[in-house]
Structure formats: C-alpha cells, structure tokens
Protein backbone atom coordinates (compact mmCIF):
# COMPACT_ATOMS: atom_id res chain seq x y z
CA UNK A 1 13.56 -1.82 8.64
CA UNK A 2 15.81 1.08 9.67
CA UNK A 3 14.03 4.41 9.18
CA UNK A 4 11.61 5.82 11.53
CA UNK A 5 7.94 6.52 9.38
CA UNK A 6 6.17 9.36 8.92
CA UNK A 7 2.93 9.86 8.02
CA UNK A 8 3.97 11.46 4.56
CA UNK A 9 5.33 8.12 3.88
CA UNK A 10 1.96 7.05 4.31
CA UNK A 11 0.61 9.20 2.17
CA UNK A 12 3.16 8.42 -0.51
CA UNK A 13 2.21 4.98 -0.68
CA UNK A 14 -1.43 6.20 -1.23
CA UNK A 15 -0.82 8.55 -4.00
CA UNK A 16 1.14 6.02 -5.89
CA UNK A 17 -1.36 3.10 -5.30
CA UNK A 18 -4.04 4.95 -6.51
CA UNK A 19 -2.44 5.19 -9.86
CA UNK A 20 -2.87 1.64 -10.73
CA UNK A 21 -3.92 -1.80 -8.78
CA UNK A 22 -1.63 -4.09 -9.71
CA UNK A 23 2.32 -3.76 -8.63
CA UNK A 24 5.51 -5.47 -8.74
CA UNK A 25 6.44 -5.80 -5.19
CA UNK A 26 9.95 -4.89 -5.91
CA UNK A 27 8.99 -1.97 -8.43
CA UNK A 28 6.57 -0.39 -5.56
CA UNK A 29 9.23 -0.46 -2.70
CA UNK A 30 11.90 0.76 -5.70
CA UNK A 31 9.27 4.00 -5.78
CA UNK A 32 8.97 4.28 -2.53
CA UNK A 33 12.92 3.47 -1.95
CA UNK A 34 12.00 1.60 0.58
CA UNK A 35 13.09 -2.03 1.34
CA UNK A 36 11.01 -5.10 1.13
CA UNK A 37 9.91 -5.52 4.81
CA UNK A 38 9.36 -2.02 5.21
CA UNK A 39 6.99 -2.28 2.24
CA UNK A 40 5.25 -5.55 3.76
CA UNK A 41 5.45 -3.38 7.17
CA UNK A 42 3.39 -0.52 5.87
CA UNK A 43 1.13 -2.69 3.98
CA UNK A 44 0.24 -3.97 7.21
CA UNK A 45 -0.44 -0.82 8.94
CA UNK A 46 -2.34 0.52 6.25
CA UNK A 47 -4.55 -2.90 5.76
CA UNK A 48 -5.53 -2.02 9.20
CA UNK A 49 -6.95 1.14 8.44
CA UNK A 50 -10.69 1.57 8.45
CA UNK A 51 -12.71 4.03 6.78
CA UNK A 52 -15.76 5.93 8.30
CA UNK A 53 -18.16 3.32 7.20
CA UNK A 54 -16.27 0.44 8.93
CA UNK A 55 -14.76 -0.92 5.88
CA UNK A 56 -10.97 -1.39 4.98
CA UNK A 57 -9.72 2.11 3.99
CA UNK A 58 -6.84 -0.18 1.45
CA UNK A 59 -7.43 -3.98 1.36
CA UNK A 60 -4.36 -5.82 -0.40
CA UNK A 61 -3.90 -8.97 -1.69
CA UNK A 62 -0.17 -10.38 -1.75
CA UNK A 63 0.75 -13.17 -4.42
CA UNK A 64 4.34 -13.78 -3.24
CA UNK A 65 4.92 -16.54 -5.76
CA UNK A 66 4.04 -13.83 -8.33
CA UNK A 67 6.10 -11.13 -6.67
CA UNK A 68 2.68 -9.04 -7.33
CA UNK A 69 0.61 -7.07 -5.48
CA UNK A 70 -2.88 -5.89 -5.89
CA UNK A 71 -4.73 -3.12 -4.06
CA UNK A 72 -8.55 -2.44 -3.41
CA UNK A 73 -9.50 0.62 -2.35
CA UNK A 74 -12.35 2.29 -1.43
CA UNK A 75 -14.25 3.51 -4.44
CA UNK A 76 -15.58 6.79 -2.99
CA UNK A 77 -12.26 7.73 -1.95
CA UNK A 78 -10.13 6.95 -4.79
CA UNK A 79 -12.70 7.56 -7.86
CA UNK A 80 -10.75 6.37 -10.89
C-alpha cells in the first residue's frame, strides 16, 4: 500500500458497494484503482465500523478461492 487514505476513499468504496453485493475482488480494486492489499486494507477498516445500534455498519465475507467478495450492509442505511 503506497497512498495515504482519505476519507473520500472511504466513501467511494461505499457508494460503489451499495450498487450490488457480490464483487470480483480484482474488478472492485480495478474501480477503485486501488491495489489488492489496499482493497483487503480498507475492507478491514470498514468491517470495523459500527453503526448506532451496535451492529456492523458493512460486514464482508471474502471467498479467496473464488476471488469474490460479498457485502452486507445495513438495511436501513443502504435501502435497495
């Protein structure tokens, strides 16, 4: 990882999550253009998130032999 990140990077991921819950790990850090462990790296920052309620704000589950990743967010903040 060689950038610094900022919270609109943060925010980015978000936005582009919410658009669908299943990703390519490579295809989400191409959108991001970011690489692979600074994808993992904000996954992990943003797993440990919590909402008001005490719940995960973004839980993720990794399937590395699948290359695939699949988010669950919070229902009441991301209404699809």
């Amino acid at each position: 990882m060689n950038k610094k990140l900022k919270l609109q990077d943060f925010t980015f991921l978000i936005n582009i999550i919410k658009d669908q819950d299943n990703w390519n790990i490579q295809d989400l850090a191409d959108k991001l253009t970011v690489d692979l462990d600074t994808l993992l790296y904000m996954l992990n920052i943003m797993s440990e998130v919590y909402s008001v309620n005490g719940e995960s704000f973004i839980n993720f589950d990794l399937d590395l032999s699948k290359n695939n990743i699949t988010a669950v967010t919070q229902t009441d903040i991301f209404p699809k």
